[in-house]
PDB file of N, CA and C in Angstrom:
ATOM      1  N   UNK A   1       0.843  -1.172   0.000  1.00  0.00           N
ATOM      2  CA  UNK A   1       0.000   0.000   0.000  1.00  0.00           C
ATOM      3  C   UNK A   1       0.896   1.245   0.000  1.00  0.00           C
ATOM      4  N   UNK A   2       0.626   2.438  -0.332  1.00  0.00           N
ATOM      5  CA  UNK A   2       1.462   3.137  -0.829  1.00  0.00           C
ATOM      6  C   UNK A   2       0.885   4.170  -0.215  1.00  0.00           C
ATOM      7  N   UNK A   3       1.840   5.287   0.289  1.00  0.00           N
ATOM      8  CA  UNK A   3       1.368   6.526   1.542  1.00  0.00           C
ATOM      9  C   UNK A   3       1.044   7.439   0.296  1.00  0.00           C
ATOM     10  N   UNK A   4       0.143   8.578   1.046  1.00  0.00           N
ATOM     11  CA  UNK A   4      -0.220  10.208   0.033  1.00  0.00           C
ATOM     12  C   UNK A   4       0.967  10.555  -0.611  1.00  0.00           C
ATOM     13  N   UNK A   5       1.752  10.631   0.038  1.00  0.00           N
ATOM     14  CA  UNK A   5       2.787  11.239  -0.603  1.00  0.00           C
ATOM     15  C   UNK A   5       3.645  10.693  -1.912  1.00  0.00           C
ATOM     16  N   UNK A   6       3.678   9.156  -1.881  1.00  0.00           N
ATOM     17  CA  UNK A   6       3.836   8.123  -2.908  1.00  0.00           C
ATOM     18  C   UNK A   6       2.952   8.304  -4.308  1.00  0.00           C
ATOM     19  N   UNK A   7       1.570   8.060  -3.459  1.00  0.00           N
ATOM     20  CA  UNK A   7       0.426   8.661  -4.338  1.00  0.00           C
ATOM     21  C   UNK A   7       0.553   9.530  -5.226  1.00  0.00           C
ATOM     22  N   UNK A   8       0.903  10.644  -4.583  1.00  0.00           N
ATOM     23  CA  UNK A   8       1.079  12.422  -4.881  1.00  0.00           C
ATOM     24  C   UNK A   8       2.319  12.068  -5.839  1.00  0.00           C
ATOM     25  N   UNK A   9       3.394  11.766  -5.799  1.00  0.00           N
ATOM     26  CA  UNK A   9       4.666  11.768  -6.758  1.00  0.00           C
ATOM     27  C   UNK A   9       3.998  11.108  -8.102  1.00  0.00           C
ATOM     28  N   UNK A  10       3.339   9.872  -7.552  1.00  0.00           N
ATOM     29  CA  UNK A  10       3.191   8.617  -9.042  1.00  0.00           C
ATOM     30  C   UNK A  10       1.931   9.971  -9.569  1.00  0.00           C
ATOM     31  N   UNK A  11       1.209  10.344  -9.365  1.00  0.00           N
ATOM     32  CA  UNK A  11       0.386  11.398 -10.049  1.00  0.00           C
ATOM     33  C   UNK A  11       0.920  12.375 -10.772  1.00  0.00           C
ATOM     34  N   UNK A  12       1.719  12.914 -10.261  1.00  0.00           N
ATOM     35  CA  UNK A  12       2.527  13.710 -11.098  1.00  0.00           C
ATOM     36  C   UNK A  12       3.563  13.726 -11.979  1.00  0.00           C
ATOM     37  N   UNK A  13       4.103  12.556 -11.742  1.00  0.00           N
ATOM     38  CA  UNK A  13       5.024  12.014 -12.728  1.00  0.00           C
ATOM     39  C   UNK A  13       4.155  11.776 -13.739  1.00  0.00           C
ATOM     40  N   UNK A  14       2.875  11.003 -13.613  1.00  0.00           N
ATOM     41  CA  UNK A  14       2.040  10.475 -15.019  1.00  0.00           C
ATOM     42  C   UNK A  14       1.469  11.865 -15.866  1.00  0.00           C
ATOM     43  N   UNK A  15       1.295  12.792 -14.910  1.00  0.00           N
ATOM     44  CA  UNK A  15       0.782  13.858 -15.641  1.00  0.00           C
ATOM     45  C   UNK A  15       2.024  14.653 -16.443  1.00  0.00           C
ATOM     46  N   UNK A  16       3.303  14.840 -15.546  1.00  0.00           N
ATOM     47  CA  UNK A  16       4.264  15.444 -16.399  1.00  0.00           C
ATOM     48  C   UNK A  16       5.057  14.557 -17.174  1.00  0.00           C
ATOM     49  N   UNK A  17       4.660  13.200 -17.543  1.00  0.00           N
ATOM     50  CA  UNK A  17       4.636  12.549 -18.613  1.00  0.00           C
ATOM     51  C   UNK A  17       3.587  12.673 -19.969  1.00  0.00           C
ATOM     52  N   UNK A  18       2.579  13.085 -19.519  1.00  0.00           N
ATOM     53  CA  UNK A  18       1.946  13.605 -20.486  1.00  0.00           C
ATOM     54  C   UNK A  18       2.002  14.646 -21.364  1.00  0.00           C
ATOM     55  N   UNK A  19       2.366  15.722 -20.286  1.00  0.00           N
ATOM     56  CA  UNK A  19       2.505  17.197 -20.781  1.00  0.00           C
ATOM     57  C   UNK A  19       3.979  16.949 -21.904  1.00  0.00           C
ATOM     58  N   UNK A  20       5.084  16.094 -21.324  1.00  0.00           N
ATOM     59  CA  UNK A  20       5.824  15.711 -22.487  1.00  0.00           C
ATOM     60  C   UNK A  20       5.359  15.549 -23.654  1.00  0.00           C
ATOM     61  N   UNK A  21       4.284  14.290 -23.734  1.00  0.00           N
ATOM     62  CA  UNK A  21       4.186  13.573 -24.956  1.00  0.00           C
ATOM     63  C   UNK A  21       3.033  14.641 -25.862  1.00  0.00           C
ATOM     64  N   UNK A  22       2.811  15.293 -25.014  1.00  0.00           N
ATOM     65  CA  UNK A  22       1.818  16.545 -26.038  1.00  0.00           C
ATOM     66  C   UNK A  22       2.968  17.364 -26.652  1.00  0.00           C
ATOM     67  N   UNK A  23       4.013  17.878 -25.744  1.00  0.00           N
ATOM     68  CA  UNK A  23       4.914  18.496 -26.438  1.00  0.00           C
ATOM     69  C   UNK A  23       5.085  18.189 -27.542  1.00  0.00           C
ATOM     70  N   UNK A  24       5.927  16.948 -27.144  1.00  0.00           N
ATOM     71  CA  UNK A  24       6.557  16.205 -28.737  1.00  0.00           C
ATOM     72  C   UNK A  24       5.687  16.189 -29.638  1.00  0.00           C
ATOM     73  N   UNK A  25       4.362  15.933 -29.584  1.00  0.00           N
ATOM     74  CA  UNK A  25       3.429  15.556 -30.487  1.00  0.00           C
ATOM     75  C   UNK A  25       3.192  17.303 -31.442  1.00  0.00           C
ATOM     76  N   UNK A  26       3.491  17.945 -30.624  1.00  0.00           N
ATOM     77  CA  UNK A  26       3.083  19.772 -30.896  1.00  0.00           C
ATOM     78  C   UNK A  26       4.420  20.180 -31.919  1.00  0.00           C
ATOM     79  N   UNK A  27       5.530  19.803 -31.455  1.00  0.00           N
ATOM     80  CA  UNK A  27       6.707  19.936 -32.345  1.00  0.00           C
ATOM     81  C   UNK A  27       6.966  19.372 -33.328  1.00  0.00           C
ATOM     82  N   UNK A  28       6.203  17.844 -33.809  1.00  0.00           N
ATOM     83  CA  UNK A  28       6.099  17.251 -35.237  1.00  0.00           C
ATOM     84  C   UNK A  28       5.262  17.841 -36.121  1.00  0.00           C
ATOM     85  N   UNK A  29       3.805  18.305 -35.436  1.00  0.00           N
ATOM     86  CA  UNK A  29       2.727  18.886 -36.112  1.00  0.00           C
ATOM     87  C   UNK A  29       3.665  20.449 -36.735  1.00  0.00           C
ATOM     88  N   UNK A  30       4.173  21.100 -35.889  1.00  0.00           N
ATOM     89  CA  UNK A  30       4.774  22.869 -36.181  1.00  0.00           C
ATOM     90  C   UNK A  30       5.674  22.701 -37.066  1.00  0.00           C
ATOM     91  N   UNK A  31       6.742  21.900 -36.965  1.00  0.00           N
ATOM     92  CA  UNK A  31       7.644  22.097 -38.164  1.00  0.00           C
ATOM     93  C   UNK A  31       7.457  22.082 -39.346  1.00  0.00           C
ATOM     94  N   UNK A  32       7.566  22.692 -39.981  1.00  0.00           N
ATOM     95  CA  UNK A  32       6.797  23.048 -41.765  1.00  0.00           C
ATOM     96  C   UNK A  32       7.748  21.593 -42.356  1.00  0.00           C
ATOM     97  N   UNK A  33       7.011  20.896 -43.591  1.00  0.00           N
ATOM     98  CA  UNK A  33       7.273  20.004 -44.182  1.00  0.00           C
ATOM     99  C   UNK A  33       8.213  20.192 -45.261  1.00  0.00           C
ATOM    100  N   UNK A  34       9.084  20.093 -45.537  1.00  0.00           N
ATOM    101  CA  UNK A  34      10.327  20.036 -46.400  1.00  0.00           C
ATOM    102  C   UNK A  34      10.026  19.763 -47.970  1.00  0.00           C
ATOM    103  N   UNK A  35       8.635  20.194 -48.604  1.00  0.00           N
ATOM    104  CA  UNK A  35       8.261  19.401 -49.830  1.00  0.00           C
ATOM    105  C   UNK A  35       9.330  20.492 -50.867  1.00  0.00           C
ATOM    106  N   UNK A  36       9.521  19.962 -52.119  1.00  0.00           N
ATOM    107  CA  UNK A  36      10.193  20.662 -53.233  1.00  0.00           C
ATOM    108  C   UNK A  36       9.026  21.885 -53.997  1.00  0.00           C
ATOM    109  N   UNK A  37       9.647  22.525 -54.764  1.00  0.00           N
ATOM    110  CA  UNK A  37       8.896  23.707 -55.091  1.00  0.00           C
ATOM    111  C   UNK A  37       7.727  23.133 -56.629  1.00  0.00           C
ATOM    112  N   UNK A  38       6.349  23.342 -56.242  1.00  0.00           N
ATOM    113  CA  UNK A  38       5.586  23.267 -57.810  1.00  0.00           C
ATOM    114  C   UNK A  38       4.971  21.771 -57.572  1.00  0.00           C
ATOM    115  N   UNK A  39       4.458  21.973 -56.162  1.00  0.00           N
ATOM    116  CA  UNK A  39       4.021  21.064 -55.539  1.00  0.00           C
ATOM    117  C   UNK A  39       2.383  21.365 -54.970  1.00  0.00           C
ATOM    118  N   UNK A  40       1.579  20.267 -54.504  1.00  0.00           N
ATOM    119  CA  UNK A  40       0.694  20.696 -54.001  1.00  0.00           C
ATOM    120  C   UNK A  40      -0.007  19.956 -53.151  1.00  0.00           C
ATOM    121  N   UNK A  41      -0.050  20.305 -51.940  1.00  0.00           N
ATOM    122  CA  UNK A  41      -0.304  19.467 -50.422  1.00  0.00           C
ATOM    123  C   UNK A  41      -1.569  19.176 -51.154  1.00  0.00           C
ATOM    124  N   UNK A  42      -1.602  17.610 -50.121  1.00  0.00           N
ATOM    125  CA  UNK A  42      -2.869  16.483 -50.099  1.00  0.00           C
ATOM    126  C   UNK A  42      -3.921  17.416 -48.635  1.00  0.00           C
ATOM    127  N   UNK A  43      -5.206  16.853 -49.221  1.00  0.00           N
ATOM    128  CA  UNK A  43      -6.045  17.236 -48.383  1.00  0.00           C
ATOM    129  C   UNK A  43      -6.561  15.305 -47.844  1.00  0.00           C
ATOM    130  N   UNK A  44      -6.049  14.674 -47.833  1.00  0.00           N
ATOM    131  CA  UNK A  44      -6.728  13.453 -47.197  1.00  0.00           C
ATOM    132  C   UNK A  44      -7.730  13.517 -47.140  1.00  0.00           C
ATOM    133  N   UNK A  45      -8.888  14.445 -45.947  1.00  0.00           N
ATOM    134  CA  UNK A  45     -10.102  13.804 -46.014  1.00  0.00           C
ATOM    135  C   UNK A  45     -10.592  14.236 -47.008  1.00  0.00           C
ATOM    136  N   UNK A  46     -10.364  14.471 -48.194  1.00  0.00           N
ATOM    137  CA  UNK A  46     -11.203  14.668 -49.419  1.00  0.00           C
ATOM    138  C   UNK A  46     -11.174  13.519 -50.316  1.00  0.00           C
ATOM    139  N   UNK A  47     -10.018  12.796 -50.116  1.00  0.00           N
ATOM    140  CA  UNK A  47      -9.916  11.512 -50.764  1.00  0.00           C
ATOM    141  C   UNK A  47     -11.392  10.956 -50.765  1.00  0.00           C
ATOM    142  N   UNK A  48     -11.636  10.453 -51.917  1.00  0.00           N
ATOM    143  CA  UNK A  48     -12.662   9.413 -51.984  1.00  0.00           C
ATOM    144  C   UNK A  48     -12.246   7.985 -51.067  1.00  0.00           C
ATOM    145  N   UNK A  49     -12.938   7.072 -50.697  1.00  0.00           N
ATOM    146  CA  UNK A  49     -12.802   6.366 -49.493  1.00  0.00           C
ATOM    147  C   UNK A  49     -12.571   4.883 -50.300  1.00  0.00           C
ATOM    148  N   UNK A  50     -11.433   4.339 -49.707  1.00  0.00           N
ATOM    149  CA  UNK A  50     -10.701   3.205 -50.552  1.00  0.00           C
ATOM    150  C   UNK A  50     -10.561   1.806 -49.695  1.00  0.00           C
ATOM    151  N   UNK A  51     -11.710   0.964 -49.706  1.00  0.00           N
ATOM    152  CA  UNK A  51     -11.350  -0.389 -49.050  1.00  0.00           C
ATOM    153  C   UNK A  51      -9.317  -0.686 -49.347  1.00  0.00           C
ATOM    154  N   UNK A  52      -8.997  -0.329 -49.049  1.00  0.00           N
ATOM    155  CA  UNK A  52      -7.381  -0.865 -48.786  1.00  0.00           C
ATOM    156  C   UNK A  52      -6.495  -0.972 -47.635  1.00  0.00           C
ATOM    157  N   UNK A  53      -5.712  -1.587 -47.148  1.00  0.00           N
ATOM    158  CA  UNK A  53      -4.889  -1.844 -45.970  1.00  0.00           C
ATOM    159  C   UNK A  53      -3.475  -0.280 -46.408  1.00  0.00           C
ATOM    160  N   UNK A  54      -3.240  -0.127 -47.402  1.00  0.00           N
ATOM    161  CA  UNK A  54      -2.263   1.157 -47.361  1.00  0.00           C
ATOM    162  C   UNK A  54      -2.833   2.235 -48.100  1.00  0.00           C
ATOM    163  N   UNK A  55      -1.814   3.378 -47.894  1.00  0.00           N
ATOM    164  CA  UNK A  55      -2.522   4.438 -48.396  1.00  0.00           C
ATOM    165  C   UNK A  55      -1.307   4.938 -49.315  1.00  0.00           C
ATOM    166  N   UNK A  56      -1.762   5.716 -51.150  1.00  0.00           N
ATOM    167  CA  UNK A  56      -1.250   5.877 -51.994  1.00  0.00           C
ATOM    168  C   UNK A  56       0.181   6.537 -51.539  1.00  0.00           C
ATOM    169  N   UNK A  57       1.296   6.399 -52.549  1.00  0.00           N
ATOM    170  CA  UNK A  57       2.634   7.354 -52.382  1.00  0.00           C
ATOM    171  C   UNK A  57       2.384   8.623 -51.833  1.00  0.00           C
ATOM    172  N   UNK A  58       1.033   9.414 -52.860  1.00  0.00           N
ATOM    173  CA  UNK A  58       1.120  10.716 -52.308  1.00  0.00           C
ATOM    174  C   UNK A  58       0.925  11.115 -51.368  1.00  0.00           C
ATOM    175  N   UNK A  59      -0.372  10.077 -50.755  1.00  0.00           N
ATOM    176  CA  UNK A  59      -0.792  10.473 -49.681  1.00  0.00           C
ATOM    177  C   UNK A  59       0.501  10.118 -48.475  1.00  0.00           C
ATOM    178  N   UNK A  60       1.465   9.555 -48.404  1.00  0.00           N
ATOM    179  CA  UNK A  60       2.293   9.242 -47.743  1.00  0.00           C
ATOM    180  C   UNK A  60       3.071  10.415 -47.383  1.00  0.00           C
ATOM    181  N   UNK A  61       3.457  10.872 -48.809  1.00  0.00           N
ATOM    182  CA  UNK A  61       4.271  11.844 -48.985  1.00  0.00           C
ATOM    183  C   UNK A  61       3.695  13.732 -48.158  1.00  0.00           C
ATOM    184  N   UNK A  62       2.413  13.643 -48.454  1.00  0.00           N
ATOM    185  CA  UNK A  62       2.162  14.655 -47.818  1.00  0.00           C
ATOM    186  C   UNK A  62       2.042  15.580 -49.356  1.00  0.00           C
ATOM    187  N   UNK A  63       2.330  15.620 -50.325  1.00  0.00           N
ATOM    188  CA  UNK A  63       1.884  16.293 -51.212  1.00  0.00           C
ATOM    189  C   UNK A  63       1.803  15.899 -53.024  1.00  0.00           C
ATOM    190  N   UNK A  64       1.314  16.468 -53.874  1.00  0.00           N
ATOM    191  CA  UNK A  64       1.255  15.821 -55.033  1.00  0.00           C
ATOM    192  C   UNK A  64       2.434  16.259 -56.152  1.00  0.00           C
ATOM    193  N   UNK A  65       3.121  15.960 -56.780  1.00  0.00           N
ATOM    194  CA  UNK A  65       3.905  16.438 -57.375  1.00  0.00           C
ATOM    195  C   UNK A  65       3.728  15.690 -58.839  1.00  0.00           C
ATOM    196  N   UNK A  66       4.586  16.632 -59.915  1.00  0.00           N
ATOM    197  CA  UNK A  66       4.649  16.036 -60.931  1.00  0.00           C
ATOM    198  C   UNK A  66       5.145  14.726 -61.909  1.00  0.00           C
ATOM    199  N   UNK A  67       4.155  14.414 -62.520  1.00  0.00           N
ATOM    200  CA  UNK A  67       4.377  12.975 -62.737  1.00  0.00           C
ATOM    201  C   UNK A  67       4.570  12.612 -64.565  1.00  0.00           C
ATOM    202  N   UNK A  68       5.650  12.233 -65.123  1.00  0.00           N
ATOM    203  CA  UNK A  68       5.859  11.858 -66.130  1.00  0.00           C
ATOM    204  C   UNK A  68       4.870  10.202 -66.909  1.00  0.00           C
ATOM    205  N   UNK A  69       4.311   9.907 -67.562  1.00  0.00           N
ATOM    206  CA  UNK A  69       3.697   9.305 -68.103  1.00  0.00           C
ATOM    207  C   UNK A  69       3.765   9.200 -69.875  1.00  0.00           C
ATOM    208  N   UNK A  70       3.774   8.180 -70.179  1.00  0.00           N
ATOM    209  CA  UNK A  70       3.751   7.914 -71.931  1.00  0.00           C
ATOM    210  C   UNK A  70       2.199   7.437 -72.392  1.00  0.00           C
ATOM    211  N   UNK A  71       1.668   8.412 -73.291  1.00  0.00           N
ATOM    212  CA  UNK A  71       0.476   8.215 -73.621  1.00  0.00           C
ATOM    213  C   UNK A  71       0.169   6.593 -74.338  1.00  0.00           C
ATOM    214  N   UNK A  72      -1.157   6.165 -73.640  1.00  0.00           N
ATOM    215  CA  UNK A  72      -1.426   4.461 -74.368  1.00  0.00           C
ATOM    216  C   UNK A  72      -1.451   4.358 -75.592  1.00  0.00           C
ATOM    217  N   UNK A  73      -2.045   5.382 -75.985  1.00  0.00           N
ATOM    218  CA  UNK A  73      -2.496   5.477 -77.617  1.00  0.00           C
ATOM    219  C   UNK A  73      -1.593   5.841 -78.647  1.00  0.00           C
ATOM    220  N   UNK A  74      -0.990   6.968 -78.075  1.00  0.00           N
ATOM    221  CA  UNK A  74       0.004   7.443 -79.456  1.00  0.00           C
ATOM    222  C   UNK A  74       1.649   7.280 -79.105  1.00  0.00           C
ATOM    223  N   UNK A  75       1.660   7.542 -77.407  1.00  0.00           N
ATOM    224  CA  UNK A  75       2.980   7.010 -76.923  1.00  0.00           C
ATOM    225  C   UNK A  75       3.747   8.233 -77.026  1.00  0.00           C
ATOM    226  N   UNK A  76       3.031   9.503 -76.949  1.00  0.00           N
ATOM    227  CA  UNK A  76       3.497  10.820 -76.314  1.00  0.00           C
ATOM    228  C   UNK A  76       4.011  10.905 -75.190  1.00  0.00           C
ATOM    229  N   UNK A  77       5.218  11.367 -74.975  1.00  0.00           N
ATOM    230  CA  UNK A  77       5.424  12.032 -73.142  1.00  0.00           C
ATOM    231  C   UNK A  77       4.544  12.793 -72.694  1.00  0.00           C
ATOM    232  N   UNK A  78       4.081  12.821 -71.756  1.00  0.00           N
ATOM    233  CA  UNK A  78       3.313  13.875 -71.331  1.00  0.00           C
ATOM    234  C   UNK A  78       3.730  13.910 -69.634  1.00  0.00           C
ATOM    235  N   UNK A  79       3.166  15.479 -69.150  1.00  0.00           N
ATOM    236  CA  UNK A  79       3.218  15.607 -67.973  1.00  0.00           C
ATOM    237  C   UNK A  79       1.809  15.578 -67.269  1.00  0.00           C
ATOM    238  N   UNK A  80       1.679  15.057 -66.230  1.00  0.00           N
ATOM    239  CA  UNK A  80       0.534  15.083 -65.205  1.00  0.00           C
ATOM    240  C   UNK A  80       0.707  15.998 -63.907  1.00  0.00           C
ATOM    241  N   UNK A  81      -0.089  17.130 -64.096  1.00  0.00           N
ATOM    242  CA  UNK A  81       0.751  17.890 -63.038  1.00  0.00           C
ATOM    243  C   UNK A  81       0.256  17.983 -61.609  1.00  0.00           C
ATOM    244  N   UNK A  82       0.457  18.791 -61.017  1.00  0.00           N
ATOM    245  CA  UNK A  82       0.266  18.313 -59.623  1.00  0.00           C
ATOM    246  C   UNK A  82      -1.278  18.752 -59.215  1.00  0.00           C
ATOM    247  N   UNK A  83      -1.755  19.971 -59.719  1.00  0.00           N
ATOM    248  CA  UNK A  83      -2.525  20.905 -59.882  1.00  0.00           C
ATOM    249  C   UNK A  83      -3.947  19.661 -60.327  1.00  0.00           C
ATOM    250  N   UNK A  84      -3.681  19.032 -61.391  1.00  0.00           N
ATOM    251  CA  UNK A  84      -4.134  18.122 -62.377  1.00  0.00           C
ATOM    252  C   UNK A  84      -4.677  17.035 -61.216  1.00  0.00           C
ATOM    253  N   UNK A  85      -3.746  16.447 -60.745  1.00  0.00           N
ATOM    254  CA  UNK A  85      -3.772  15.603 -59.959  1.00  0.00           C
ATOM    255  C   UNK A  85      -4.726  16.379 -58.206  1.00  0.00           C
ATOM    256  N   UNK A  86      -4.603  17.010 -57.876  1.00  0.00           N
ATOM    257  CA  UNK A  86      -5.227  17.106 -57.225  1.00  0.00           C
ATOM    258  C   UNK A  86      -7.179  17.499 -57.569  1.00  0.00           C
ATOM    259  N   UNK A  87      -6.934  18.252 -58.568  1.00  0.00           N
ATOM    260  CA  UNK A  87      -8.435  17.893 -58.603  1.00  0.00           C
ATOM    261  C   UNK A  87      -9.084  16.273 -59.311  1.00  0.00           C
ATOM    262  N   UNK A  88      -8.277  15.350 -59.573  1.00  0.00           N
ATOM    263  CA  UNK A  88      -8.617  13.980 -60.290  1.00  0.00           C
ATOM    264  C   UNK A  88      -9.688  13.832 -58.652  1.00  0.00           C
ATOM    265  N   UNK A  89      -8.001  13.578 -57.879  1.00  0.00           N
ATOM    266  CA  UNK A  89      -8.582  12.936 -56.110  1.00  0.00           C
ATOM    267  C   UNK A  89      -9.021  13.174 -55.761  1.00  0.00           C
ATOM    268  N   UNK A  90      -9.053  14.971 -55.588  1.00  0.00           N
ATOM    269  CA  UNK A  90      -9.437  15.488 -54.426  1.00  0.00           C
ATOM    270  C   UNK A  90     -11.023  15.810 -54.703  1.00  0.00           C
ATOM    271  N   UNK A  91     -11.606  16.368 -55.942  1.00  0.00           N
ATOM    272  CA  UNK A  91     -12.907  16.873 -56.180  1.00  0.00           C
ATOM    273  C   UNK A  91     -13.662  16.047 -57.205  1.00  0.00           C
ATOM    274  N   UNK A  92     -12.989  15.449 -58.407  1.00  0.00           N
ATOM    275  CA  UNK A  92     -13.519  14.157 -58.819  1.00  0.00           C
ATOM    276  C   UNK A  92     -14.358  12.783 -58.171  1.00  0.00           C
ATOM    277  N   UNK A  93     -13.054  13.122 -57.235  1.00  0.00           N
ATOM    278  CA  UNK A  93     -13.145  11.744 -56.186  1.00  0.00           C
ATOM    279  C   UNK A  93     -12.306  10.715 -57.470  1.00  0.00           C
ATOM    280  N   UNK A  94     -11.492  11.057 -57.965  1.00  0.00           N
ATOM    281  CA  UNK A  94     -10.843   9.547 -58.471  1.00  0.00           C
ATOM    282  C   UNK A  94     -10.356   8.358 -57.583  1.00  0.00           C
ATOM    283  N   UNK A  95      -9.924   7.239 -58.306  1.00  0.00           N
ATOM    284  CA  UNK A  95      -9.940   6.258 -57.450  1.00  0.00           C
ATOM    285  C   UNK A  95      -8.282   6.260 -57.074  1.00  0.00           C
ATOM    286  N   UNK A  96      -7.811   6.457 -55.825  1.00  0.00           N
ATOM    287  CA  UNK A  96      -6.531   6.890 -55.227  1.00  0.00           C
ATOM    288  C   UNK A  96      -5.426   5.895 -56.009  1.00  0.00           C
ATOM    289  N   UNK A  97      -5.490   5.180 -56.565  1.00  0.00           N
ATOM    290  CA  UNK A  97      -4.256   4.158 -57.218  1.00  0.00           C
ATOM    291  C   UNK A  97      -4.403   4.456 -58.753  1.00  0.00           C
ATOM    292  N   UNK A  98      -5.351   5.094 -59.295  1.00  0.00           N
ATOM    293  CA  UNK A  98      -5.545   5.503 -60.542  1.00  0.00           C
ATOM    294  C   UNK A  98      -4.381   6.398 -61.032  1.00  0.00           C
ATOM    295  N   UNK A  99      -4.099   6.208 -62.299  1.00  0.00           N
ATOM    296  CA  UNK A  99      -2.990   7.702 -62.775  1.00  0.00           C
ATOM    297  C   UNK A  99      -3.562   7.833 -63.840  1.00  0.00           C
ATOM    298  N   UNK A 100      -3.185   8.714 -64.706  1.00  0.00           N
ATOM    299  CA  UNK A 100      -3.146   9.274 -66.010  1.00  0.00           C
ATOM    300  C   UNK A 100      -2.666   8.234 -66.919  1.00  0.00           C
ATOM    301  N   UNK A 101      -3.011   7.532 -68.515  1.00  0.00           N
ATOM    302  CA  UNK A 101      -2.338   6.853 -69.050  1.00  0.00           C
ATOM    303  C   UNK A 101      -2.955   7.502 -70.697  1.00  0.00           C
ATOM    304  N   UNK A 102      -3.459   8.647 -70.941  1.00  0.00           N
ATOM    305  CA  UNK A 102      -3.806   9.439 -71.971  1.00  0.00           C
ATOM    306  C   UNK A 102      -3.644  10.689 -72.742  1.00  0.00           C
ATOM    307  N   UNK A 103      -3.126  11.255 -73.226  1.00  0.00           N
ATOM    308  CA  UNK A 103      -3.122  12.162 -73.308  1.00  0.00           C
ATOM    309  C   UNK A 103      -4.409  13.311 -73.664  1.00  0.00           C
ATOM    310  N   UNK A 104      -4.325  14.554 -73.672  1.00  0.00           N
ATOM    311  CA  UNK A 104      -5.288  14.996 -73.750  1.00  0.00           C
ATOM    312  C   UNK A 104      -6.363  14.867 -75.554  1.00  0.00           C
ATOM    313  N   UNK A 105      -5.747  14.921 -76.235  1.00  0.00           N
ATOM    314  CA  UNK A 105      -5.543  14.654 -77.674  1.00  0.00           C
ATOM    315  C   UNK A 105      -6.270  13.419 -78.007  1.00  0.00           C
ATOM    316  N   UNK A 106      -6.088  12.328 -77.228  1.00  0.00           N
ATOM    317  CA  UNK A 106      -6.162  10.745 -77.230  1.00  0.00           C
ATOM    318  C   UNK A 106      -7.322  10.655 -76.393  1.00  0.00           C
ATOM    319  N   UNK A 107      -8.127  11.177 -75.193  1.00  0.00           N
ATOM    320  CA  UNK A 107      -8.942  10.805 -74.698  1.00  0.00           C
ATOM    321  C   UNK A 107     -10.030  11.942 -75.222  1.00  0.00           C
ATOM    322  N   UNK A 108      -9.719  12.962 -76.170  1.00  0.00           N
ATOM    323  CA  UNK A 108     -10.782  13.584 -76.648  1.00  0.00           C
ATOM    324  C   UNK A 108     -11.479  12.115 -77.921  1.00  0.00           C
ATOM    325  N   UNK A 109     -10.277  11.954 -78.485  1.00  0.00           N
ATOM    326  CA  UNK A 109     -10.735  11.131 -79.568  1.00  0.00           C
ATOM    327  C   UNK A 109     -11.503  10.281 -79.065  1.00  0.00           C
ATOM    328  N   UNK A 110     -10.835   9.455 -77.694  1.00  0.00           N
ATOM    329  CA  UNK A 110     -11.955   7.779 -77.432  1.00  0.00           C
ATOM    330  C   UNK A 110     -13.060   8.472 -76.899  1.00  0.00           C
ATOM    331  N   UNK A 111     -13.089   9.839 -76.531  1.00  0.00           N
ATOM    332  CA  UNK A 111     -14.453  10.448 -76.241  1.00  0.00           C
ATOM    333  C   UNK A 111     -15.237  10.273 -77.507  1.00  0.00           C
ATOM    334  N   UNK A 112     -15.043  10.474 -78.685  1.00  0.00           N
ATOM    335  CA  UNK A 112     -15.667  11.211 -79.530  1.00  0.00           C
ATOM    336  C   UNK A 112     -15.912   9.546 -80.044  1.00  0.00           C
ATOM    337  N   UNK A 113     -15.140   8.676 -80.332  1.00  0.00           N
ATOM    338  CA  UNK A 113     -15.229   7.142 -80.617  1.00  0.00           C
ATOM    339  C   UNK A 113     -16.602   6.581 -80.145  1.00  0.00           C
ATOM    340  N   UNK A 114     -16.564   6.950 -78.923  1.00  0.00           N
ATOM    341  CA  UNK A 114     -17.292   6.176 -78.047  1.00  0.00           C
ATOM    342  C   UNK A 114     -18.803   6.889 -77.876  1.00  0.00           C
ATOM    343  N   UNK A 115     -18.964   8.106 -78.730  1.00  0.00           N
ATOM    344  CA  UNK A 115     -20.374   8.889 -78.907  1.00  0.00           C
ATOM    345  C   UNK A 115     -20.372   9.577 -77.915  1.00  0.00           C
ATOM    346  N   UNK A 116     -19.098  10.439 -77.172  1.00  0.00           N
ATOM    347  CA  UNK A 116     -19.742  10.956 -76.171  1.00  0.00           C
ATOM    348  C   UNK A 116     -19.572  12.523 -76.265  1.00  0.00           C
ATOM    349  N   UNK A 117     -19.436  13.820 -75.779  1.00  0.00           N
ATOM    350  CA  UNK A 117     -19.623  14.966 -76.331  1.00  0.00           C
ATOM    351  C   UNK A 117     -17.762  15.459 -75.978  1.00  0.00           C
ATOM    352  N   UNK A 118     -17.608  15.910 -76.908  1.00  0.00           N
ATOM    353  CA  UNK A 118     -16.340  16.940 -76.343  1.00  0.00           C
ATOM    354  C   UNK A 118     -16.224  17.695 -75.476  1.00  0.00           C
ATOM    355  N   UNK A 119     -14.877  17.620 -74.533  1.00  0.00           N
ATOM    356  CA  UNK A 119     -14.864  18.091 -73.559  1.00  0.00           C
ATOM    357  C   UNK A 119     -13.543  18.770 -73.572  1.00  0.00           C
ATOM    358  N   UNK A 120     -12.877  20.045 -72.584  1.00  0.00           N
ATOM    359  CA  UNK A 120     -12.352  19.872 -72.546  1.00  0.00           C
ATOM    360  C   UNK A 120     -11.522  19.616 -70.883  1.00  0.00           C
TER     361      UNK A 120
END
């Protein structure tokens, strides 16, 4: 059995163990993230919602950046940019493992193939 005063120490130790672990937790959140320039932070909860056990590169990464891709159809380089990419995920709701594999040129056409209206 343990006297008030025992009491009184183990209480306060647990509490100024806490006030630590908020610290630390306050100093990971404050430090600004180190991303490269022409970039553009993830909003997570906007993600559309993905039965999966992991979550995409970007979302790992903390932001979207630019992505090189060769068109299916004609086998153009093209760029997918970050800008691009965030509205696919973020306001589309695309499906988070999805990328770009078209160019713009190439998916007007299978638009137009396929009877549907031009877009751009």
């Amino acid at each position: 059995m343990l006297s008030g005063k025992q009491k009184r120490a183990a209480m306060l130790a647990r509490r100024q163990a806490k006030r630590d672990k908020a610290a630390i937790a306050s100093l990971i959140t404050a430090t600004p993230s180190l991303r490269p320039p022409a970039t553009v932070v993830v909003n997570k909860q906007a993600l559309a919602p993905c039965n999966s056990y992991g979550e995409p590169e970007f979302a790992k990464r903390g932001y979207y950046q630019d992505l090189m891709f060769d068109c299916r159809d004609c086998g153009a380089r093209q760029v997918w940019k970050a800008e691009q990419q965030q509205w696919w995920y973020e306001i589309a709701k695309g499906y988070v493992y999805s990328t770009a594999v078209r160019c713009l040129s190439c998916r007007l056409a299978r638009r137009l193939a396929h009877g549907g209206t031009p877009k751009k």
